[in-house]
PDB file of N, CA and C in Angstrom:
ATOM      1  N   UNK A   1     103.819  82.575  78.042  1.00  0.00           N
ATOM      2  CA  UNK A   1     104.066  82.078  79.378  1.00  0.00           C
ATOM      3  C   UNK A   1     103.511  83.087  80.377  1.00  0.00           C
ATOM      4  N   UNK A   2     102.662  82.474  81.238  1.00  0.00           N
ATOM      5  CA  UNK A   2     102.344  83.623  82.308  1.00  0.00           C
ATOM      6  C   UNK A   2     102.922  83.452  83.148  1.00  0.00           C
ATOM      7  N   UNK A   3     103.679  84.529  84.567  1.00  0.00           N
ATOM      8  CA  UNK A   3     104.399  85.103  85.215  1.00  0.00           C
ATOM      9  C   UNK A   3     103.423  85.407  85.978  1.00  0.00           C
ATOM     10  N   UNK A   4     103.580  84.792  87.756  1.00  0.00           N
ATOM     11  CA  UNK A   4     102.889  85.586  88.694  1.00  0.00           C
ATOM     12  C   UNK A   4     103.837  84.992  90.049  1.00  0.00           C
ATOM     13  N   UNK A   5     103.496  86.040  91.152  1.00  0.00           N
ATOM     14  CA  UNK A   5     104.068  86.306  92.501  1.00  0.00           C
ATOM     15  C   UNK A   5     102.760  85.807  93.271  1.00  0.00           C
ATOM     16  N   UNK A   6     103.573  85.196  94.333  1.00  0.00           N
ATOM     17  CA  UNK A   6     102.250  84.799  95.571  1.00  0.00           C
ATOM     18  C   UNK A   6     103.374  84.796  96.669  1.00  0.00           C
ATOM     19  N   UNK A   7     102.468  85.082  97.534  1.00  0.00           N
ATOM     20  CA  UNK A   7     103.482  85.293  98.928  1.00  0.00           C
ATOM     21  C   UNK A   7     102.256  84.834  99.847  1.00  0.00           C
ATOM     22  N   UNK A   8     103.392  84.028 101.068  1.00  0.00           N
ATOM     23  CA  UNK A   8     102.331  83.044 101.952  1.00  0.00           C
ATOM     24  C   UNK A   8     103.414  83.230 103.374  1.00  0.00           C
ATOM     25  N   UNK A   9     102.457  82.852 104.378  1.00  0.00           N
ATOM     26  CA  UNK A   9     103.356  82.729 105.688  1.00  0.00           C
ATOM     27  C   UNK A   9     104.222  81.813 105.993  1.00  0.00           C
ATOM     28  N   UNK A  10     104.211  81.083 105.180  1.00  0.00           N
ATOM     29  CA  UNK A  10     105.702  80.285 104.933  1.00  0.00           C
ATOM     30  C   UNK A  10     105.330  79.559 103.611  1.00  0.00           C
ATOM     31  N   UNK A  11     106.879  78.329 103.201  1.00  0.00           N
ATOM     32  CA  UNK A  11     107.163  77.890 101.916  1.00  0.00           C
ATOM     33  C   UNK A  11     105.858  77.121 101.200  1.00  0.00           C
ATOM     34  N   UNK A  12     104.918  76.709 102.282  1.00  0.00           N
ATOM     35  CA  UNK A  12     104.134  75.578 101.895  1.00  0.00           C
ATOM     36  C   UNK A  12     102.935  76.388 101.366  1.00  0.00           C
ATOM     37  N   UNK A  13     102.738  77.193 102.317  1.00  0.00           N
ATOM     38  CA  UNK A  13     101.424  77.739 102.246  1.00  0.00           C
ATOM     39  C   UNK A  13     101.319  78.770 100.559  1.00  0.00           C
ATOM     40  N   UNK A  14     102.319  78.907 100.474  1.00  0.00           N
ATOM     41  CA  UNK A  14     103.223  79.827  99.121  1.00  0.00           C
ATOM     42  C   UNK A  14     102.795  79.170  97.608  1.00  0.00           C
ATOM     43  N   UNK A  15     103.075  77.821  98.422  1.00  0.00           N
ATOM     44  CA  UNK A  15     103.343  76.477  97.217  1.00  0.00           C
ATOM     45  C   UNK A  15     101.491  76.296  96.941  1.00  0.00           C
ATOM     46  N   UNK A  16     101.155  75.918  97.848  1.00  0.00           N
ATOM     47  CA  UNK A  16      99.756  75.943  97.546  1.00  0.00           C
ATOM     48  C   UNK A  16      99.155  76.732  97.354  1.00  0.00           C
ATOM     49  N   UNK A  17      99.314  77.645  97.176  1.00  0.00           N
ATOM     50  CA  UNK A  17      98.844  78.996  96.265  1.00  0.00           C
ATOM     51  C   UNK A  17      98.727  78.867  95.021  1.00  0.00           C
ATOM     52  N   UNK A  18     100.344  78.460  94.887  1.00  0.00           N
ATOM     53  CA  UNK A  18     100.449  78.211  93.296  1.00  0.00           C
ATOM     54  C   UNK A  18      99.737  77.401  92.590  1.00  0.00           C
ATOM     55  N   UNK A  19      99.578  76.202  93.453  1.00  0.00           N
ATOM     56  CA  UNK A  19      99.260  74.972  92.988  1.00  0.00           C
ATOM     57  C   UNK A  19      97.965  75.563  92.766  1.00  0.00           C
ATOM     58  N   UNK A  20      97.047  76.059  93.588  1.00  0.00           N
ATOM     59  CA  UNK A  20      95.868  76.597  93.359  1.00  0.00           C
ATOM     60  C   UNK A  20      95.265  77.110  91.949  1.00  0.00           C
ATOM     61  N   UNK A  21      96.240  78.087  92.238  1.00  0.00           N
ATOM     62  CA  UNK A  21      95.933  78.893  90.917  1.00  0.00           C
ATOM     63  C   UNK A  21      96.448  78.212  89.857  1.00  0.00           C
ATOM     64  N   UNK A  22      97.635  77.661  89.655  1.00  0.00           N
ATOM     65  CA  UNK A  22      98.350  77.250  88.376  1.00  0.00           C
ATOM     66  C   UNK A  22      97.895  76.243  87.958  1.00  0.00           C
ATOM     67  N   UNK A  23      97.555  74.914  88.482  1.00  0.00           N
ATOM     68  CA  UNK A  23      98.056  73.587  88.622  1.00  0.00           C
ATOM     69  C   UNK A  23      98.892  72.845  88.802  1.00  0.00           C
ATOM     70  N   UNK A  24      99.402  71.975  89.027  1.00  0.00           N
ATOM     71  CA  UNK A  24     100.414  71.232  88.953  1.00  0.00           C
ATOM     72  C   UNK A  24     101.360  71.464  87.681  1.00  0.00           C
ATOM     73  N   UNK A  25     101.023  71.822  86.945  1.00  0.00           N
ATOM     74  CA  UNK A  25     102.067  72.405  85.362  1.00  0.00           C
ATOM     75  C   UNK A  25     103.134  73.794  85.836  1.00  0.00           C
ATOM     76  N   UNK A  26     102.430  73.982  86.984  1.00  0.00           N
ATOM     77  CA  UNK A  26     103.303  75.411  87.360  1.00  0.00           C
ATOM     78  C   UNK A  26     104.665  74.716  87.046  1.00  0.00           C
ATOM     79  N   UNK A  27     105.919  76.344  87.350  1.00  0.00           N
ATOM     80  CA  UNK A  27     107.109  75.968  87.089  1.00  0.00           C
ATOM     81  C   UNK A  27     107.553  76.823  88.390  1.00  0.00           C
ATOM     82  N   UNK A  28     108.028  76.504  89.377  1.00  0.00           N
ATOM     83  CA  UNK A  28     108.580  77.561  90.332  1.00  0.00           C
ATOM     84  C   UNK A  28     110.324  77.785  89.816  1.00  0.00           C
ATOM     85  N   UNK A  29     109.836  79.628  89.956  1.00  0.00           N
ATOM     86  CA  UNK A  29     111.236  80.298  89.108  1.00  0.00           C
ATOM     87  C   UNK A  29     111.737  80.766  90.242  1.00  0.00           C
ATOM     88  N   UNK A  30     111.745  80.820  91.476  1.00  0.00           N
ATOM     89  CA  UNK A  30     112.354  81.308  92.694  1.00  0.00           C
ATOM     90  C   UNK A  30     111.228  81.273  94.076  1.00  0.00           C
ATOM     91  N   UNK A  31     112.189  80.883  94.748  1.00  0.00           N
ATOM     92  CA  UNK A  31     111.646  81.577  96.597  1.00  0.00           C
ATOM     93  C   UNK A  31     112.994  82.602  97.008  1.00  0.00           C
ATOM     94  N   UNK A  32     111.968  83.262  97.756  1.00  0.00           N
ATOM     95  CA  UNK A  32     112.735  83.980  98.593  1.00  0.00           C
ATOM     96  C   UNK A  32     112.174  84.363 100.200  1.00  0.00           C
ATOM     97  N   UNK A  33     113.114  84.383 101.245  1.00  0.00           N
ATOM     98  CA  UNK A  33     112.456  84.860 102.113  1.00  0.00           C
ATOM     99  C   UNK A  33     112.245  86.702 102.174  1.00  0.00           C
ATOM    100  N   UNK A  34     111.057  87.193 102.819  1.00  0.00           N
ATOM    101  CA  UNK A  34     110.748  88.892 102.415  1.00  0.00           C
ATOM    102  C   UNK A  34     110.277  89.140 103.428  1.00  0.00           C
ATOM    103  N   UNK A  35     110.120  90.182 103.981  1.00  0.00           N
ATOM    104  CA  UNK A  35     109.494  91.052 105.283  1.00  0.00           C
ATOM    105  C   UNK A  35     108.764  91.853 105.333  1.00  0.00           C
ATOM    106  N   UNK A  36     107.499  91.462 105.506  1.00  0.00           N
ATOM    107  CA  UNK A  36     106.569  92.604 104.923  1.00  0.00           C
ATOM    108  C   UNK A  36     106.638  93.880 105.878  1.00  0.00           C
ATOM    109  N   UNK A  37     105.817  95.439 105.435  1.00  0.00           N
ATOM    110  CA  UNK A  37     106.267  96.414 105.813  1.00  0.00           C
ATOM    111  C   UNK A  37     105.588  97.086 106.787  1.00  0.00           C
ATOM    112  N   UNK A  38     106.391  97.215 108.330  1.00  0.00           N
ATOM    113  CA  UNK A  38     105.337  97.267 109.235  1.00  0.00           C
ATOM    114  C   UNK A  38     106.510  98.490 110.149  1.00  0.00           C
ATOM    115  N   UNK A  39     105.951  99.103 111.267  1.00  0.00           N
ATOM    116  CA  UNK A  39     106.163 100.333 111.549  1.00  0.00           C
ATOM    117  C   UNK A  39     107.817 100.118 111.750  1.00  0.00           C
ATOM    118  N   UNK A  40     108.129 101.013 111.606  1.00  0.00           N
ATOM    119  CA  UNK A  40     109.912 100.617 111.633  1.00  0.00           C
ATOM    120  C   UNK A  40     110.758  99.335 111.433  1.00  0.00           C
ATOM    121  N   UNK A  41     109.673  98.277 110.922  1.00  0.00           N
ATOM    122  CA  UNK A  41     110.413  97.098 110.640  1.00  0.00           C
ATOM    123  C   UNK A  41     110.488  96.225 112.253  1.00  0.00           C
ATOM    124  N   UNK A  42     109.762  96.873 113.110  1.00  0.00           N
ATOM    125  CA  UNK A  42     109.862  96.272 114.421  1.00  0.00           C
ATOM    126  C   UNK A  42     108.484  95.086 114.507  1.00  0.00           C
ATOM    127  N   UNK A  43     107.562  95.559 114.091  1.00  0.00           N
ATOM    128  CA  UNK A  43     106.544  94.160 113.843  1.00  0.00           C
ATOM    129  C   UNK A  43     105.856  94.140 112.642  1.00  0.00           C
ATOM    130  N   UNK A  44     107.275  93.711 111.626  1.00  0.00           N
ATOM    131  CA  UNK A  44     107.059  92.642 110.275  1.00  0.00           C
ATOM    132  C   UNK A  44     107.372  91.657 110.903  1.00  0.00           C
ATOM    133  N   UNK A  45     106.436  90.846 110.144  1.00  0.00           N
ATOM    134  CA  UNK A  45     106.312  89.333 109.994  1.00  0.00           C
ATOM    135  C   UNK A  45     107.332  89.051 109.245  1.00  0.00           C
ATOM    136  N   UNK A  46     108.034  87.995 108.632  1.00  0.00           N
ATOM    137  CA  UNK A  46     108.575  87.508 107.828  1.00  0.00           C
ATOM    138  C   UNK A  46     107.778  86.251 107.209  1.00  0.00           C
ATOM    139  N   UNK A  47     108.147  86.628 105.357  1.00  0.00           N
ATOM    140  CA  UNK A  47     107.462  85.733 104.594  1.00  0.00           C
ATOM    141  C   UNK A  47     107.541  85.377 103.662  1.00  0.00           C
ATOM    142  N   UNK A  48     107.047  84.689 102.736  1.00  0.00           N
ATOM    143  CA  UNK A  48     107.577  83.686 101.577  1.00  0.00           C
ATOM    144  C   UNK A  48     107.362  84.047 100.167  1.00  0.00           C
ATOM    145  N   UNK A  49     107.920  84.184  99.860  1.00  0.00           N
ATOM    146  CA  UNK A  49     108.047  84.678  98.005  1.00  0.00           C
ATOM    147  C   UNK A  49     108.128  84.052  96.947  1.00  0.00           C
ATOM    148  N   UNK A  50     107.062  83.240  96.601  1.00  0.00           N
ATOM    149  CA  UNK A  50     107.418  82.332  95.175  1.00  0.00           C
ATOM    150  C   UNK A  50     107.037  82.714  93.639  1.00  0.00           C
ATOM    151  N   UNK A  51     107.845  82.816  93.107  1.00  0.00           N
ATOM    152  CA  UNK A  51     107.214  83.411  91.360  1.00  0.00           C
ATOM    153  C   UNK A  51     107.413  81.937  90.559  1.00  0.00           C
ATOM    154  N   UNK A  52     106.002  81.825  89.966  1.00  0.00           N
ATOM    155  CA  UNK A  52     105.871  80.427  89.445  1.00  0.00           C
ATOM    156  C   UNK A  52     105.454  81.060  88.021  1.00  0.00           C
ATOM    157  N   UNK A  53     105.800  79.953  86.980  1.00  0.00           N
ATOM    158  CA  UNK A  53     105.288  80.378  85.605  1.00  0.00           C
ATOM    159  C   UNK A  53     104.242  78.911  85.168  1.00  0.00           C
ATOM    160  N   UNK A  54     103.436  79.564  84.063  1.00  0.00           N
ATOM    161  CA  UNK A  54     102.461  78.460  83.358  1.00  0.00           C
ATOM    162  C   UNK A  54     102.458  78.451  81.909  1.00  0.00           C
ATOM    163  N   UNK A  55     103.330  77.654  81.214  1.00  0.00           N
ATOM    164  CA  UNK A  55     103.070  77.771  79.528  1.00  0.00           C
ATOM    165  C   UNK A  55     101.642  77.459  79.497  1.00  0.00           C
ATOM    166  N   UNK A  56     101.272  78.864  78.789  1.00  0.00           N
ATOM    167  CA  UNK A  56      99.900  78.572  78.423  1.00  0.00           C
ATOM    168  C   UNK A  56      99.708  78.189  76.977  1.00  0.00           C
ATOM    169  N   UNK A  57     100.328  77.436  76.697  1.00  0.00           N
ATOM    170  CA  UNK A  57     100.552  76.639  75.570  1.00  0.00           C
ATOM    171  C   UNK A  57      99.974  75.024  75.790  1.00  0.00           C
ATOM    172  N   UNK A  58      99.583  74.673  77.124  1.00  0.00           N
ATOM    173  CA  UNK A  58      99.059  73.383  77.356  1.00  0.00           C
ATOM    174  C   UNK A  58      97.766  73.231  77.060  1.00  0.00           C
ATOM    175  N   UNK A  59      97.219  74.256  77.510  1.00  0.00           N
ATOM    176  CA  UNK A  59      96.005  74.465  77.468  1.00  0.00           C
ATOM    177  C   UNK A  59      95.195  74.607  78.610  1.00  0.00           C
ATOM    178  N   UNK A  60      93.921  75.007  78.018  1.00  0.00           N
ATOM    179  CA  UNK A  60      93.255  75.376  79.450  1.00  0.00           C
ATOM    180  C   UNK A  60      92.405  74.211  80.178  1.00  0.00           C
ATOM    181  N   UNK A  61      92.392  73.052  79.236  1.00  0.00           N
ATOM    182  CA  UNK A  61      91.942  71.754  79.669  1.00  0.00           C
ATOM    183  C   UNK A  61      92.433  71.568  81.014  1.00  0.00           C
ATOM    184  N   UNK A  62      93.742  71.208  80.651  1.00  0.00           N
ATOM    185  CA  UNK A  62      94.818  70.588  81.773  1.00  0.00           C
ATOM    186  C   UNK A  62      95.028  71.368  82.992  1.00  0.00           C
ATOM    187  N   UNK A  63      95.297  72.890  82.881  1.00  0.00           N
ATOM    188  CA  UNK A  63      94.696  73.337  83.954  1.00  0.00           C
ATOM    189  C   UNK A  63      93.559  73.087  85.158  1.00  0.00           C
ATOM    190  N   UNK A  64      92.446  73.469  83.944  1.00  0.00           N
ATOM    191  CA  UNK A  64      91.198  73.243  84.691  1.00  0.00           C
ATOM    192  C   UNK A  64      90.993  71.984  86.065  1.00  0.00           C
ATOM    193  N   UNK A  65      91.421  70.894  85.224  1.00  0.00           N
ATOM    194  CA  UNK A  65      91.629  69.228  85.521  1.00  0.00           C
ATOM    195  C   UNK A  65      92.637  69.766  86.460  1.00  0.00           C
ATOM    196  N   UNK A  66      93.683  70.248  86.314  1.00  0.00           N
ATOM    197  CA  UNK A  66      94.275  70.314  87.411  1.00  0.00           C
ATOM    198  C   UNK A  66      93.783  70.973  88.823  1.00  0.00           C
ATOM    199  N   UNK A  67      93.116  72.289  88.810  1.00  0.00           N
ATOM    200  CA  UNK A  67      92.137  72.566  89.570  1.00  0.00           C
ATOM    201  C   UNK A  67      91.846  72.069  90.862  1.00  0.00           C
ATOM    202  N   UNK A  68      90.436  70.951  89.791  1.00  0.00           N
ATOM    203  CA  UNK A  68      89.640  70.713  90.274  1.00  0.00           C
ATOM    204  C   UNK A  68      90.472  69.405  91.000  1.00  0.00           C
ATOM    205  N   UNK A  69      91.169  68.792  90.581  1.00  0.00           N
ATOM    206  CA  UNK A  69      92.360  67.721  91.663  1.00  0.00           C
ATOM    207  C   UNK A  69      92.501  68.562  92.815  1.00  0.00           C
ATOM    208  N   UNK A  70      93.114  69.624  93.043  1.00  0.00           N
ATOM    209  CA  UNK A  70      93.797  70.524  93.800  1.00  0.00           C
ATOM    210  C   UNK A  70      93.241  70.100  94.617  1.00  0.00           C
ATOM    211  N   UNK A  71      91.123  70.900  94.227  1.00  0.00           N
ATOM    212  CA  UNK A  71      90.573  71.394  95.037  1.00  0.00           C
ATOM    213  C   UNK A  71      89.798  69.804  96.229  1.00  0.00           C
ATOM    214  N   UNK A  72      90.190  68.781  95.605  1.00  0.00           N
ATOM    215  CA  UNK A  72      89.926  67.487  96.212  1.00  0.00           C
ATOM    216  C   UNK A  72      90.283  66.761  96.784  1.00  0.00           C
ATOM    217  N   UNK A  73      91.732  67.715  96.436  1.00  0.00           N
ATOM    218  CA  UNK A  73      92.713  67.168  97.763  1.00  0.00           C
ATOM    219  C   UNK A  73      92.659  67.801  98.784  1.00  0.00           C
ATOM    220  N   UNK A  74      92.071  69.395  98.803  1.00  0.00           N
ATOM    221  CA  UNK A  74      92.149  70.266  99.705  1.00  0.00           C
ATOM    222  C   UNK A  74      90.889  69.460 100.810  1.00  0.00           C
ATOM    223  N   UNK A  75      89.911  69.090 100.108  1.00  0.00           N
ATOM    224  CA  UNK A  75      88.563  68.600 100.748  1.00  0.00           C
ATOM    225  C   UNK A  75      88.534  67.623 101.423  1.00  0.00           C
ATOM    226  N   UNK A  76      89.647  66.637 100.502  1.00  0.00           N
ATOM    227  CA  UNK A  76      89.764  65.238 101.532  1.00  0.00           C
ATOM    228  C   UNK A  76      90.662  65.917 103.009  1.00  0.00           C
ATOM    229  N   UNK A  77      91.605  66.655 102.756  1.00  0.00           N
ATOM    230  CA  UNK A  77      92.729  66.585 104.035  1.00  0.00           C
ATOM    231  C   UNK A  77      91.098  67.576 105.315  1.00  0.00           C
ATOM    232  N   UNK A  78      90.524  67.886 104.691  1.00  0.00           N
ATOM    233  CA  UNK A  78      89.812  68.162 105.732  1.00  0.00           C
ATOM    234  C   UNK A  78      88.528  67.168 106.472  1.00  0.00           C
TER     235      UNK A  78
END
């Protein structure tokens, strides 16, 4: 199973990260909200924390395919 962190300026932008990279097979194992680290904490941003997993036991087919969906949805909304 692979294990990875993505952090985005908010929940969505987080999510499509994942989706990016993972595919749709992702598994989201948590959000959190986080503050990134800026001079005394007086101008952090606040931001989004998602750790998603991928049995890579599906294969890399389904991935791929998943992808390239992602990336066609990204193309149409534009």
């Amino acid at each position: 199973m692979k294990i990875k962190r993505y952090v985005g300026s908010n929940l969505q932008e987080a999510i499509l990260k994942v989706k990016m990279d993972m595919g749709n097979d992702a598994i989201i194992l948590s959000t959190r909200n986080i503050r990134q680290k800026g001079l005394l904490k007086l101008f952090s941003k606040p931001m989004t924390e998602v750790v998603a997993a991928l049995d890579e036991s599906k294969g890399l087919e389904t991935t791929l395919e998943s992808k390239v969906n992602n990336m066609e949805a990204v193309l149409n909304r534009i």
